[in-house]
PDB file of N, CA and C in Angstrom:
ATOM      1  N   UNK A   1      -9.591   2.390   1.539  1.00  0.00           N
ATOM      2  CA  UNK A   1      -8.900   1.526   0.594  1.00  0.00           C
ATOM      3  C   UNK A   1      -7.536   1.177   1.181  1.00  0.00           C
ATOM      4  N   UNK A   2      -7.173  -0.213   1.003  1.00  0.00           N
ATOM      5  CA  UNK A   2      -6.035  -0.183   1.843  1.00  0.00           C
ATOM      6  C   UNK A   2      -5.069  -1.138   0.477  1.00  0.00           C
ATOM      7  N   UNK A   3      -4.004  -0.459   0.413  1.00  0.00           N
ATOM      8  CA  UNK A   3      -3.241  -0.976  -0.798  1.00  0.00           C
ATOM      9  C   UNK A   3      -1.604  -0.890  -0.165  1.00  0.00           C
ATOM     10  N   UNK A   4      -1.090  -1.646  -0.242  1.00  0.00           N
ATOM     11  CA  UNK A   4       0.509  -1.486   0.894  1.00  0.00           C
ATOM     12  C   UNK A   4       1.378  -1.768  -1.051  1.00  0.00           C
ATOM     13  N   UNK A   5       2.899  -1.860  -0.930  1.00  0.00           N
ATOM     14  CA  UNK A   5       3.349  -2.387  -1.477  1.00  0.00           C
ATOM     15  C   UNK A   5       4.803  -2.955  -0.658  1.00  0.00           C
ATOM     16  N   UNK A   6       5.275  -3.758  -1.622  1.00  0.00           N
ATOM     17  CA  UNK A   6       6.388  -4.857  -0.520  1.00  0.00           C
ATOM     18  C   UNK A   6       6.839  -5.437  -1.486  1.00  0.00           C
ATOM     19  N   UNK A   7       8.439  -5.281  -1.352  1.00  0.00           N
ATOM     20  CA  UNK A   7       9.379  -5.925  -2.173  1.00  0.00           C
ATOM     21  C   UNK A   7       9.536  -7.764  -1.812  1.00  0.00           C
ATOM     22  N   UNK A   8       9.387  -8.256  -3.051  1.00  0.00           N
ATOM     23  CA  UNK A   8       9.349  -9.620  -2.863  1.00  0.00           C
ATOM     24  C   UNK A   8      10.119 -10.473  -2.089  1.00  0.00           C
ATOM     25  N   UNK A   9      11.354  -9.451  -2.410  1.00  0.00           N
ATOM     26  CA  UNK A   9      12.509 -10.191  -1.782  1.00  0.00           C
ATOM     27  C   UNK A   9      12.667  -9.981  -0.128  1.00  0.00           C
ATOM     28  N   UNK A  10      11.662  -9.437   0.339  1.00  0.00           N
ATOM     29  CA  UNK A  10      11.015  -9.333   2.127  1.00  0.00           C
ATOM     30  C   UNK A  10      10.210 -10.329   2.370  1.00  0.00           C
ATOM     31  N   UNK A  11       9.733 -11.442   1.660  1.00  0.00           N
ATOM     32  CA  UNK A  11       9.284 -12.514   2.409  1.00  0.00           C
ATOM     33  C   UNK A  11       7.439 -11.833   2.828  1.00  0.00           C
ATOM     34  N   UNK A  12       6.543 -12.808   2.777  1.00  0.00           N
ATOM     35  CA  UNK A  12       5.260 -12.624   3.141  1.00  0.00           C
ATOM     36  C   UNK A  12       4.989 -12.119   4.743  1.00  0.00           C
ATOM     37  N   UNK A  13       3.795 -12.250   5.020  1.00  0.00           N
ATOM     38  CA  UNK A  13       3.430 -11.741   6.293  1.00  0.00           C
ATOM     39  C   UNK A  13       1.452 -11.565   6.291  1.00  0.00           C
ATOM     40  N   UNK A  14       1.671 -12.697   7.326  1.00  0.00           N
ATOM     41  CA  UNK A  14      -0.194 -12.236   7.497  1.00  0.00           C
ATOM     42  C   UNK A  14      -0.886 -10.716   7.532  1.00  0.00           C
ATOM     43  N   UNK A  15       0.078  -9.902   7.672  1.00  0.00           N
ATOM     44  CA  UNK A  15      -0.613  -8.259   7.014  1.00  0.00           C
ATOM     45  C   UNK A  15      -0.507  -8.155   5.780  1.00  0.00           C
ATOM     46  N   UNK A  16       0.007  -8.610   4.945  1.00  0.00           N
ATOM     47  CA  UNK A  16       0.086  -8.445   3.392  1.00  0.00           C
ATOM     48  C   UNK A  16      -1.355  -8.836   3.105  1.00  0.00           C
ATOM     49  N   UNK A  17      -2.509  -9.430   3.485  1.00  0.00           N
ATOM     50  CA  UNK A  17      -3.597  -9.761   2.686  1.00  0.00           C
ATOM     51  C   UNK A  17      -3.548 -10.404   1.516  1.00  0.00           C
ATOM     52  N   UNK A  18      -3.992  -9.827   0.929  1.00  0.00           N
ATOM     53  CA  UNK A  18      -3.810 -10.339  -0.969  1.00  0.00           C
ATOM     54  C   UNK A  18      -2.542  -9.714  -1.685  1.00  0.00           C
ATOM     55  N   UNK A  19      -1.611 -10.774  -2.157  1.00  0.00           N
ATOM     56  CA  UNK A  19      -0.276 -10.347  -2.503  1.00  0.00           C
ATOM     57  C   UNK A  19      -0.300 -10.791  -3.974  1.00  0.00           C
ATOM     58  N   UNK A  20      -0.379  -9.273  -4.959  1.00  0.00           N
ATOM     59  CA  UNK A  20      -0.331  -9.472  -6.053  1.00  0.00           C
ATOM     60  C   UNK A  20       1.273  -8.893  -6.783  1.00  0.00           C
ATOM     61  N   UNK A  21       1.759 -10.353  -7.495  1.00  0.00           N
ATOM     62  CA  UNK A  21       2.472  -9.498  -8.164  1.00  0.00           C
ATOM     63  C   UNK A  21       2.401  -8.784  -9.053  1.00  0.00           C
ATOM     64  N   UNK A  22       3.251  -7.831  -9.332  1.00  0.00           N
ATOM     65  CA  UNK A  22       3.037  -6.489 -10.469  1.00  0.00           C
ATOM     66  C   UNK A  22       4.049  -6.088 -11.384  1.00  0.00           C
ATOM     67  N   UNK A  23       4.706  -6.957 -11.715  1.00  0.00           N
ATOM     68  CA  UNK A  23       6.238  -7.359 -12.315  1.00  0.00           C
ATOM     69  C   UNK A  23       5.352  -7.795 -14.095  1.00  0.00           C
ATOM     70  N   UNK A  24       6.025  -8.000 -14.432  1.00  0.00           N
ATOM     71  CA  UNK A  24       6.041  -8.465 -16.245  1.00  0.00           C
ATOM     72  C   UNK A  24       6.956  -9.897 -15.978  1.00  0.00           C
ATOM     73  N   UNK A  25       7.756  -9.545 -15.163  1.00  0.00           N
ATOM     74  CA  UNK A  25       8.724 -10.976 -15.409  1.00  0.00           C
ATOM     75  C   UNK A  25       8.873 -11.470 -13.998  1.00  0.00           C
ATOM     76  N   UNK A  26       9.381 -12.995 -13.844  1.00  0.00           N
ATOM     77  CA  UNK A  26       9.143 -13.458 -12.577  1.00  0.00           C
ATOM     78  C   UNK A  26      10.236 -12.685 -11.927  1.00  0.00           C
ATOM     79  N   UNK A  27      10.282 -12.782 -11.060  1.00  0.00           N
ATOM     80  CA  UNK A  27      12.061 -12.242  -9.953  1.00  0.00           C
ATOM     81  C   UNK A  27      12.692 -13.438  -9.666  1.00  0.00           C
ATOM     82  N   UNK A  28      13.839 -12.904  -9.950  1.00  0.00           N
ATOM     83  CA  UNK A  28      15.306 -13.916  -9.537  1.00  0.00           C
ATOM     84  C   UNK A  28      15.337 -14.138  -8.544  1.00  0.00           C
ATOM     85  N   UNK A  29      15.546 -15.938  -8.124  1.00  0.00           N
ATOM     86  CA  UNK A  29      16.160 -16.163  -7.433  1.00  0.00           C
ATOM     87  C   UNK A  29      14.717 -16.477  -6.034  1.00  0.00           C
ATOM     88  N   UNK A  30      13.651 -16.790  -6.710  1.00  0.00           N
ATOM     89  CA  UNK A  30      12.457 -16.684  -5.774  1.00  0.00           C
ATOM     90  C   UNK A  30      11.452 -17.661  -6.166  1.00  0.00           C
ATOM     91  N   UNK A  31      11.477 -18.949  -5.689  1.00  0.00           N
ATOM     92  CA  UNK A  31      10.463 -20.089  -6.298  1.00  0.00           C
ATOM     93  C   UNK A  31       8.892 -19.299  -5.631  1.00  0.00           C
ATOM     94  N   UNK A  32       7.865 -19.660  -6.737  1.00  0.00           N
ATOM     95  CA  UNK A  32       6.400 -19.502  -6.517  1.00  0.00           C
ATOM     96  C   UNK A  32       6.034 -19.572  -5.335  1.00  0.00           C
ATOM     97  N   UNK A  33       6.530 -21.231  -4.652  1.00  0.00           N
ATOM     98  CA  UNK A  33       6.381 -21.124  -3.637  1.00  0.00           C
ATOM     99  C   UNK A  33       6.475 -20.307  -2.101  1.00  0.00           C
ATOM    100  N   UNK A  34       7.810 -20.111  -2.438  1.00  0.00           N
ATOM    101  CA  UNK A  34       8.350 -18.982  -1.254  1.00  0.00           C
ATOM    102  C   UNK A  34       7.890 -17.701  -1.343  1.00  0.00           C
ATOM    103  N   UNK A  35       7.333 -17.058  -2.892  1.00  0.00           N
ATOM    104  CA  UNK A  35       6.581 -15.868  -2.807  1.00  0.00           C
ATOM    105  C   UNK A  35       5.302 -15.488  -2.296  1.00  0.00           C
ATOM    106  N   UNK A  36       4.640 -16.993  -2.389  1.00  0.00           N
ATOM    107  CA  UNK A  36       3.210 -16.775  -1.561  1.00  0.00           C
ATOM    108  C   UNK A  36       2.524 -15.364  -1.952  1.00  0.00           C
ATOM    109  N   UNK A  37       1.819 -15.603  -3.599  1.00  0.00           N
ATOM    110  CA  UNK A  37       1.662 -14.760  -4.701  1.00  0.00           C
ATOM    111  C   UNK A  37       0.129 -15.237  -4.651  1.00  0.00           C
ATOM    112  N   UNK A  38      -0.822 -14.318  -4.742  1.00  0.00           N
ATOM    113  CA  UNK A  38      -2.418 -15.033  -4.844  1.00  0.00           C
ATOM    114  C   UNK A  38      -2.813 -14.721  -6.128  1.00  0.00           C
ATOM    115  N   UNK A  39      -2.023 -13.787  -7.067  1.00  0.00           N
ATOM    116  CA  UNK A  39      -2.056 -13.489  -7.792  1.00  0.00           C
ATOM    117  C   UNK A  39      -1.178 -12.453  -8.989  1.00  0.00           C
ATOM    118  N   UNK A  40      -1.089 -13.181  -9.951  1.00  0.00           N
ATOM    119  CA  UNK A  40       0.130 -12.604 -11.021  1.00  0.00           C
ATOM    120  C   UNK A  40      -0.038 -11.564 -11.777  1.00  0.00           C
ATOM    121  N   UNK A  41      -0.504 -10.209 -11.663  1.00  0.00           N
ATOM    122  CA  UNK A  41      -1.339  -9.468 -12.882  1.00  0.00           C
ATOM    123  C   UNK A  41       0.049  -8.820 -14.071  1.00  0.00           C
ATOM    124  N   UNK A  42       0.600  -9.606 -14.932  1.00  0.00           N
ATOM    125  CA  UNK A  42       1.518  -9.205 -15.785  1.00  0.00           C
ATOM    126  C   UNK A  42       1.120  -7.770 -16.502  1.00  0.00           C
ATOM    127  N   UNK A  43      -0.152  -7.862 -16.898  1.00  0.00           N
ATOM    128  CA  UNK A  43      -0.338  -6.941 -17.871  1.00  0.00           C
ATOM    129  C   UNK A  43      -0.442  -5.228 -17.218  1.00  0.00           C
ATOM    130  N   UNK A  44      -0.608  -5.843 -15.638  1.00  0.00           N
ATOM    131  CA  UNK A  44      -0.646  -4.212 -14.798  1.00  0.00           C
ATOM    132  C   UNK A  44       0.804  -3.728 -14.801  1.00  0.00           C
ATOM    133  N   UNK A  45       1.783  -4.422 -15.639  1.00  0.00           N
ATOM    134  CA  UNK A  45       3.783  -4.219 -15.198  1.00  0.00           C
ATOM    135  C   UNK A  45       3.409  -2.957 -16.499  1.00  0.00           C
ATOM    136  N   UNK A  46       4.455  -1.991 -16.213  1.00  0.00           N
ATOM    137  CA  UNK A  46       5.036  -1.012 -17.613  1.00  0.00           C
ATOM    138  C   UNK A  46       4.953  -2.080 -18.696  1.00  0.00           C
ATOM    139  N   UNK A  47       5.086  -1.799 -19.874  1.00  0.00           N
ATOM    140  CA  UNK A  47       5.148  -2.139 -21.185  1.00  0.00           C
ATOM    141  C   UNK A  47       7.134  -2.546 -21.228  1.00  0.00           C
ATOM    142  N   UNK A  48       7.649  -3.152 -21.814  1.00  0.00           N
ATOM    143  CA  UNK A  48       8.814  -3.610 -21.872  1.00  0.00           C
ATOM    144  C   UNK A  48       9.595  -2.128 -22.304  1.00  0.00           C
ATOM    145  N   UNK A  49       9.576  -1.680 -22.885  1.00  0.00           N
ATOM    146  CA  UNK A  49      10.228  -0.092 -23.652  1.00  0.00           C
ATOM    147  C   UNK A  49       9.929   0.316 -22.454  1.00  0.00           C
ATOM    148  N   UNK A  50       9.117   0.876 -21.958  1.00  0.00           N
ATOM    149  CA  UNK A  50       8.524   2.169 -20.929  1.00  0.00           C
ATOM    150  C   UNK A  50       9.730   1.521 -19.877  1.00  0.00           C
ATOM    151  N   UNK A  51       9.714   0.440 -19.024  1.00  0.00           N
ATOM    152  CA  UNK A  51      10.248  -0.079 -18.206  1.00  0.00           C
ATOM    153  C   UNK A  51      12.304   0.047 -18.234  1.00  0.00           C
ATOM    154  N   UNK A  52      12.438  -0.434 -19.631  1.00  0.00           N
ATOM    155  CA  UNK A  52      13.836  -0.215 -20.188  1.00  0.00           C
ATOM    156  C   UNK A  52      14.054   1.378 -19.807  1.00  0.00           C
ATOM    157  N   UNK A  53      13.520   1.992 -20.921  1.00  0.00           N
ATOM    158  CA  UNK A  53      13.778   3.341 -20.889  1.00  0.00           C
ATOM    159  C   UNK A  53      13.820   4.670 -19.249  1.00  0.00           C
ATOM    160  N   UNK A  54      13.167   3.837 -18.438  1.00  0.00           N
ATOM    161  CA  UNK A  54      13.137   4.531 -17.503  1.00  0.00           C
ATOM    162  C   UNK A  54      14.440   3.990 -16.732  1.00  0.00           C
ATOM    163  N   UNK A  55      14.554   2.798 -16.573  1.00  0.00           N
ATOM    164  CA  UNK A  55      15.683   1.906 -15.501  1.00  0.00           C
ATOM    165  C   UNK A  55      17.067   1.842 -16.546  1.00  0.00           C
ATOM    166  N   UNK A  56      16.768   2.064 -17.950  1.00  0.00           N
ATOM    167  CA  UNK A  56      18.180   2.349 -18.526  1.00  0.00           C
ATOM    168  C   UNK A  56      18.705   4.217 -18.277  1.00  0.00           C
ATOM    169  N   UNK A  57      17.729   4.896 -17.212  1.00  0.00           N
ATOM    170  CA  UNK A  57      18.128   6.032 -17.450  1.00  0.00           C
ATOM    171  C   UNK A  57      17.885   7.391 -18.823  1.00  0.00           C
ATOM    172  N   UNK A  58      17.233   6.662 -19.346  1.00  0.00           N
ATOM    173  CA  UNK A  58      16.348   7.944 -20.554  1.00  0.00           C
ATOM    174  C   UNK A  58      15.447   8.426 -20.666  1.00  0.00           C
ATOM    175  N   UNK A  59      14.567   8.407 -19.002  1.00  0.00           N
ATOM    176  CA  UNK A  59      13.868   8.774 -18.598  1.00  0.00           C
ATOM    177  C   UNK A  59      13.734   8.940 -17.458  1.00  0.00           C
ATOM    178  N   UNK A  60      13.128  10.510 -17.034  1.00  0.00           N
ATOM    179  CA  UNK A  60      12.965  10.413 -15.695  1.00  0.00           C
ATOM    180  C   UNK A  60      11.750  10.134 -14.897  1.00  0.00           C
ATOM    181  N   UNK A  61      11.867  10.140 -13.494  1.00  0.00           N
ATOM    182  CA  UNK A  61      10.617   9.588 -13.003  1.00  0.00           C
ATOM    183  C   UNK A  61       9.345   9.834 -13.394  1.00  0.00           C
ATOM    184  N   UNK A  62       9.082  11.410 -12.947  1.00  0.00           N
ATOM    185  CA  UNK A  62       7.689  12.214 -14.058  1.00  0.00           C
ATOM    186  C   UNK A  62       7.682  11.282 -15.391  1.00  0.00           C
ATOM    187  N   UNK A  63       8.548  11.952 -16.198  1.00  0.00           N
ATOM    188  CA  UNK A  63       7.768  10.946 -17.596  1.00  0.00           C
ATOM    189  C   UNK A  63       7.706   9.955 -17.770  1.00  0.00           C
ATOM    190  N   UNK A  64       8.376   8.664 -16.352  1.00  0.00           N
ATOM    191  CA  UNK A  64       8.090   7.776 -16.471  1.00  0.00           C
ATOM    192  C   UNK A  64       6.552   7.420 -15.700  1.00  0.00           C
ATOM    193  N   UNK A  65       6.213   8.360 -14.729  1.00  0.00           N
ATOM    194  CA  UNK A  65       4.811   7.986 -14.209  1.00  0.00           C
ATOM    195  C   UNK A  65       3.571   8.568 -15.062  1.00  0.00           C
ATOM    196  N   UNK A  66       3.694   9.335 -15.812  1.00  0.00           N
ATOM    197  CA  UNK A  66       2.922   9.840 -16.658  1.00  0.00           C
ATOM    198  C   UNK A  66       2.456   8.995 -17.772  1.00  0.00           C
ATOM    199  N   UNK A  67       3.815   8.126 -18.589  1.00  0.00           N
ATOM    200  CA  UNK A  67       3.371   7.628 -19.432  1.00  0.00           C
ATOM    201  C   UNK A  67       2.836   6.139 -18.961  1.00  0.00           C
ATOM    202  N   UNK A  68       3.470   5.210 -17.863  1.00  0.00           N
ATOM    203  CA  UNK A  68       2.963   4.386 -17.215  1.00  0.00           C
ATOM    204  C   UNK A  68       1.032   4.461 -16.836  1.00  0.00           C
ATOM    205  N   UNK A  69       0.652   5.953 -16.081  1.00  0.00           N
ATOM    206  CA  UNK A  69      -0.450   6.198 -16.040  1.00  0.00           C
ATOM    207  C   UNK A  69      -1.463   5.845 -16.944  1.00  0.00           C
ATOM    208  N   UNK A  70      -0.655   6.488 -18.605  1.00  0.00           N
ATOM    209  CA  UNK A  70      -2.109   5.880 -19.348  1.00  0.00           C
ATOM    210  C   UNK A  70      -1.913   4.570 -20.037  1.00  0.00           C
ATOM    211  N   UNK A  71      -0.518   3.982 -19.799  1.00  0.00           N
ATOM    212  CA  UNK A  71      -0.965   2.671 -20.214  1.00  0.00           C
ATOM    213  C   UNK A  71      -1.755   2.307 -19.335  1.00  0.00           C
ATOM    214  N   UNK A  72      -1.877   2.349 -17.882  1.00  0.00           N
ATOM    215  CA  UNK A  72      -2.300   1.450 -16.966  1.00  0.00           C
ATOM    216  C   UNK A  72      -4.165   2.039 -17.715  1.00  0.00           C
ATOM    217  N   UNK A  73      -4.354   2.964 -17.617  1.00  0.00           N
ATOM    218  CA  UNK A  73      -5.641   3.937 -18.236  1.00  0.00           C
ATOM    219  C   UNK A  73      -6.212   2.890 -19.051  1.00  0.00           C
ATOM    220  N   UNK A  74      -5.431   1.650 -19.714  1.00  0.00           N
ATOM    221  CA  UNK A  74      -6.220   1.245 -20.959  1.00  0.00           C
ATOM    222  C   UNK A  74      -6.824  -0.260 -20.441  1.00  0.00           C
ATOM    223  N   UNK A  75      -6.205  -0.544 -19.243  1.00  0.00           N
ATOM    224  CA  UNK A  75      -6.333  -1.696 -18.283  1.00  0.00           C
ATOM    225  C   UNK A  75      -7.359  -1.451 -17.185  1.00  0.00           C
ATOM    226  N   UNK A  76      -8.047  -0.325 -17.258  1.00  0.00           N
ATOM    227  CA  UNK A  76      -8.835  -0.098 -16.284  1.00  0.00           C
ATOM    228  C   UNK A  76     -10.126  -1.409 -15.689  1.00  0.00           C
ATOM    229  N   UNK A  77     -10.567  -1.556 -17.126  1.00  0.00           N
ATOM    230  CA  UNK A  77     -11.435  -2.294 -16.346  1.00  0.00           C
ATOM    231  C   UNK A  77     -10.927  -3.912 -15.893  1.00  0.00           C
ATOM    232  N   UNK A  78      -9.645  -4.356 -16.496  1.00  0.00           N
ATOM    233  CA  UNK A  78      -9.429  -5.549 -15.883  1.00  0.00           C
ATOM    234  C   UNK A  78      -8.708  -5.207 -14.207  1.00  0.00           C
ATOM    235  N   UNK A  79      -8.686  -3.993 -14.030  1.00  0.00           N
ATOM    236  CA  UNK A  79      -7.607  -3.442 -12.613  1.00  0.00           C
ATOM    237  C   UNK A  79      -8.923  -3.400 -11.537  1.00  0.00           C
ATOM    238  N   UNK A  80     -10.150  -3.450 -12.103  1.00  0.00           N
ATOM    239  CA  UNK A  80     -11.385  -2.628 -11.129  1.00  0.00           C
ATOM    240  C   UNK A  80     -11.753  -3.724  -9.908  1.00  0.00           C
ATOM    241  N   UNK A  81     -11.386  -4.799 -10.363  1.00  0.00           N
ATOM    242  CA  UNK A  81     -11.932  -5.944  -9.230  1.00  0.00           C
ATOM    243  C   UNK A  81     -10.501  -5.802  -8.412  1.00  0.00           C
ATOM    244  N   UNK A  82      -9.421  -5.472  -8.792  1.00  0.00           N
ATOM    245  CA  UNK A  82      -8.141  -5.573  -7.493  1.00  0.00           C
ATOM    246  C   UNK A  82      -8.522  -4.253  -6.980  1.00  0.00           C
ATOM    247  N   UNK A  83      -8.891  -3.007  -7.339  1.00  0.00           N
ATOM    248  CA  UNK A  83      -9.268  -2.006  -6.655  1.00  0.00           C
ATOM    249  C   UNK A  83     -10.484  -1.848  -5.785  1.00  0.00           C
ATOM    250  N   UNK A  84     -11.320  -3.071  -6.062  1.00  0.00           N
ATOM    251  CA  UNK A  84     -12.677  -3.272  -5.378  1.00  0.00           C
ATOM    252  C   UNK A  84     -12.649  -4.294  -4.007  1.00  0.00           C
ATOM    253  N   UNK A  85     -10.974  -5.422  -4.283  1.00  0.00           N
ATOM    254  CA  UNK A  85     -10.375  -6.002  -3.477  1.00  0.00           C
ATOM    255  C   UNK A  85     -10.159  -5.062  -2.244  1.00  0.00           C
ATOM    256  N   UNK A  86      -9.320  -4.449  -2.496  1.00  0.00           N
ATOM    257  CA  UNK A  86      -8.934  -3.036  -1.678  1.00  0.00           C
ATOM    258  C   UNK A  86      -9.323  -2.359  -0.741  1.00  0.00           C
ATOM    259  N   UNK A  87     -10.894  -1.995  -0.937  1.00  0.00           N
ATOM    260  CA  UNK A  87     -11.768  -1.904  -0.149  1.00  0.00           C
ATOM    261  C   UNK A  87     -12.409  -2.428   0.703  1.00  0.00           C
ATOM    262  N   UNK A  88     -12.356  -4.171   0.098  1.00  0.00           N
ATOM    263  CA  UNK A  88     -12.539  -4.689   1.011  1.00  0.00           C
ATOM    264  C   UNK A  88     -11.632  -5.034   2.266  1.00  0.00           C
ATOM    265  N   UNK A  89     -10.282  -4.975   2.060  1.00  0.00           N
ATOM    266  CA  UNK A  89      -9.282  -5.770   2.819  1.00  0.00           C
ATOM    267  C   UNK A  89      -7.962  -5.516   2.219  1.00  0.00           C
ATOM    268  N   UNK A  90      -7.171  -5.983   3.158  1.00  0.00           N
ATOM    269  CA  UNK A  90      -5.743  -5.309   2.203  1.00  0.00           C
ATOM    270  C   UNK A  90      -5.198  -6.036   1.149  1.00  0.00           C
ATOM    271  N   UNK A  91      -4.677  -4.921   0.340  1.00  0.00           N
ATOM    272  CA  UNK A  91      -4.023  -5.735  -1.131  1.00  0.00           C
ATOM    273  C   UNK A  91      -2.729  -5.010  -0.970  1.00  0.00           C
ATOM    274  N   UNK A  92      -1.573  -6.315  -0.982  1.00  0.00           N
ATOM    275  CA  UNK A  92      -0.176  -5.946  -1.683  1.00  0.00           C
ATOM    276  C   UNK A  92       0.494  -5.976  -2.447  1.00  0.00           C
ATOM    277  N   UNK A  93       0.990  -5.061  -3.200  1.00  0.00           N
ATOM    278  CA  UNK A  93       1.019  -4.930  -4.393  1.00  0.00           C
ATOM    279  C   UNK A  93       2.813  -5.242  -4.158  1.00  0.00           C
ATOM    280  N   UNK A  94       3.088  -6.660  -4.909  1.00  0.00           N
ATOM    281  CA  UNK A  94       4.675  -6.999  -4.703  1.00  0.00           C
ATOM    282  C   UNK A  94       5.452  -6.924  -5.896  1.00  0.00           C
ATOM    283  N   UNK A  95       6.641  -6.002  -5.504  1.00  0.00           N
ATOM    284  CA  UNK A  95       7.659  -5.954  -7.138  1.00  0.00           C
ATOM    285  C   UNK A  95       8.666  -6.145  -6.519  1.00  0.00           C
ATOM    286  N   UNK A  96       9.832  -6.533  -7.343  1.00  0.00           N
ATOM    287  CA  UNK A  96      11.036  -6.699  -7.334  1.00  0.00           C
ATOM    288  C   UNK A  96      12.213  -5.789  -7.206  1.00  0.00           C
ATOM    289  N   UNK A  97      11.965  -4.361  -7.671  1.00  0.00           N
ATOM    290  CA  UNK A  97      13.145  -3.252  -7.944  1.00  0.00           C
ATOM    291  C   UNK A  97      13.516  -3.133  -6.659  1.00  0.00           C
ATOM    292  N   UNK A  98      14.318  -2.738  -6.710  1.00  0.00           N
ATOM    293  CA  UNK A  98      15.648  -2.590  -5.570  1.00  0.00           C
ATOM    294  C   UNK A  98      15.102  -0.900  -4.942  1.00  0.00           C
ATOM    295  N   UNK A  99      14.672  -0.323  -5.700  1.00  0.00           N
ATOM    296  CA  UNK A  99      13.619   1.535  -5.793  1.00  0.00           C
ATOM    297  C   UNK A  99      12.401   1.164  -5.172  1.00  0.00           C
ATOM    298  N   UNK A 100      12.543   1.762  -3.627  1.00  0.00           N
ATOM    299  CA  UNK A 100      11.525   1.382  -2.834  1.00  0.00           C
ATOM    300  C   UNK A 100      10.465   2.695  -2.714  1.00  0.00           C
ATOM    301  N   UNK A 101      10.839   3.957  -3.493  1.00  0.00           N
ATOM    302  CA  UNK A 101       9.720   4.766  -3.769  1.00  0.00           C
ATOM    303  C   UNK A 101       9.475   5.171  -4.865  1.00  0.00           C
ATOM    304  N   UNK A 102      10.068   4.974  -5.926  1.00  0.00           N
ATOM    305  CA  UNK A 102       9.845   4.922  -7.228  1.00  0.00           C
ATOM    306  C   UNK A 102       9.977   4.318  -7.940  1.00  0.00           C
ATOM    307  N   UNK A 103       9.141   3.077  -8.388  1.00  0.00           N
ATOM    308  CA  UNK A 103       8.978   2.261  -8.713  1.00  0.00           C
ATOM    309  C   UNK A 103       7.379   1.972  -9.417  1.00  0.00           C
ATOM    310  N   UNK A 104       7.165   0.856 -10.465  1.00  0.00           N
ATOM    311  CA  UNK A 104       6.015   0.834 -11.185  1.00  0.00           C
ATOM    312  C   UNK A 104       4.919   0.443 -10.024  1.00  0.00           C
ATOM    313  N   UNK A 105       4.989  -0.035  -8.897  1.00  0.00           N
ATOM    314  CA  UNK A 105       4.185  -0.694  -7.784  1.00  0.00           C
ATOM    315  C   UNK A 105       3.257   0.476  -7.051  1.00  0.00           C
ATOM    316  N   UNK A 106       4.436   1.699  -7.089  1.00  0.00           N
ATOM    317  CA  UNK A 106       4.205   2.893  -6.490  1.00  0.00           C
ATOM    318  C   UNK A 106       2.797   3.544  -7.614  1.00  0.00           C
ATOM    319  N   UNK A 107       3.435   3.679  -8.777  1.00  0.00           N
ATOM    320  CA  UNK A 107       2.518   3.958  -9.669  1.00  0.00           C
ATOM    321  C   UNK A 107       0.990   3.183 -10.007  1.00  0.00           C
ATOM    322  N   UNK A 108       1.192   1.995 -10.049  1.00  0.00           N
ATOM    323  CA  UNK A 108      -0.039   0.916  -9.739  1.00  0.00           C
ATOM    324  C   UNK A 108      -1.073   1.702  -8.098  1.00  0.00           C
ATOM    325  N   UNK A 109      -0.284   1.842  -7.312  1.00  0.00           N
ATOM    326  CA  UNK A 109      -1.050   2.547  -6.412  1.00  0.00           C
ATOM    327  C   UNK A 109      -1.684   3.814  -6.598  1.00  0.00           C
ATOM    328  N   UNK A 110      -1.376   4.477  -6.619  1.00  0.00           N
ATOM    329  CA  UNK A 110      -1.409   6.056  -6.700  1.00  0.00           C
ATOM    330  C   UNK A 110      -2.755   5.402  -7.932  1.00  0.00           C
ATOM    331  N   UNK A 111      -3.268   4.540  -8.771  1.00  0.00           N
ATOM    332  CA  UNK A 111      -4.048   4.764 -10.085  1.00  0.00           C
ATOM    333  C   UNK A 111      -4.678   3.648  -9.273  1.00  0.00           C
ATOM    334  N   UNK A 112      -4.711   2.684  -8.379  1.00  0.00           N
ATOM    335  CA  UNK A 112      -5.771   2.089  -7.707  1.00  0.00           C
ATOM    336  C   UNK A 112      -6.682   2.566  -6.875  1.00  0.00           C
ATOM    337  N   UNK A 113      -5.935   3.691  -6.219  1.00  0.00           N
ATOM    338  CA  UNK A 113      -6.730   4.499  -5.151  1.00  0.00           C
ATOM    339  C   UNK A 113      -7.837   5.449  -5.636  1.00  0.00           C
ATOM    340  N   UNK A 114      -6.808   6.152  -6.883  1.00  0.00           N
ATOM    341  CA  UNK A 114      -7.484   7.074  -8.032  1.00  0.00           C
ATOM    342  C   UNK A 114      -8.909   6.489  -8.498  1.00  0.00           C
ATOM    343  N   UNK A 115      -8.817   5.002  -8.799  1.00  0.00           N
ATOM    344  CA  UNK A 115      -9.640   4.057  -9.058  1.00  0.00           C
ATOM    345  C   UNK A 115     -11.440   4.402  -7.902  1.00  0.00           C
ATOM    346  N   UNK A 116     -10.611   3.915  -6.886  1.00  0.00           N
ATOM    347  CA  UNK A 116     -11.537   3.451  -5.414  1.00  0.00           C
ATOM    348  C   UNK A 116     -12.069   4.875  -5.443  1.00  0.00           C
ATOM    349  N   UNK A 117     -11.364   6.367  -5.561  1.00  0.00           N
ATOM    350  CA  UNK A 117     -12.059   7.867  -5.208  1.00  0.00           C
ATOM    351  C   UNK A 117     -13.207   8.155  -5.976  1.00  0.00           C
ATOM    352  N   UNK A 118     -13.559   7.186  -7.033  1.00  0.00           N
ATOM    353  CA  UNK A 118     -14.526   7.632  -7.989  1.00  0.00           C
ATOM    354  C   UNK A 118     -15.853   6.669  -8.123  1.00  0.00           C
TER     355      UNK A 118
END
């Protein structure tokens, strides 16, 4: 399974494969075009609260990947064809945060792969 992730604001690259974003909201300062996005999956982003609460600091990482986990848990079967992508070829999973290892992108992975092991 091959799943990378890559901050938007790094610009594409013929190794990125399939570049999905994984954001809830677009990113600043970055026309459609220049993101070279094959696909938008909003509903795979944290929930608006979960997202606040962790990046406002009232939560820490653990309980923020934990509770992220089972929202993503309830999205499973619309997530199964980007995890079936995966296998075939590479998928990049692109977010915006400035948190290049902890971050919701990171978490999207770690539950795609989880996905592909079963």
């Amino acid at each position: 399974m091959s799943i990378t992730m890559k901050r938007i604001y790094e610009g594409s690259s013929d190794e990125d494969g399939y570049r999905v974003l994984v954001d809830r909201l677009w990113p600043r300062g970055i026309s459609k075009q220049k993101a070279e996005i094959d696909e938008w999956i909003k509903e795979a982003a944290p929930t608006k609260e979960l997202r606040m609460a962790y990046h406002g600091g009232y939560m820490g990482w653990e309980d923020f990947r934990e509770k992220y986990l089972r929202e993503l848990e309830k999205h499973r079967e619309m997530l199964f064809p980007l995890a079936e992508r995966a296998v075939e070829g590479m998928v990049t999973l692109v977010y915006s945060s400035k948190e290049t290892e902890y971050n919701n992108a990171a978490v999207l992975q770690e539950f795609l792969r989880n996905m592909g092991a079963k």
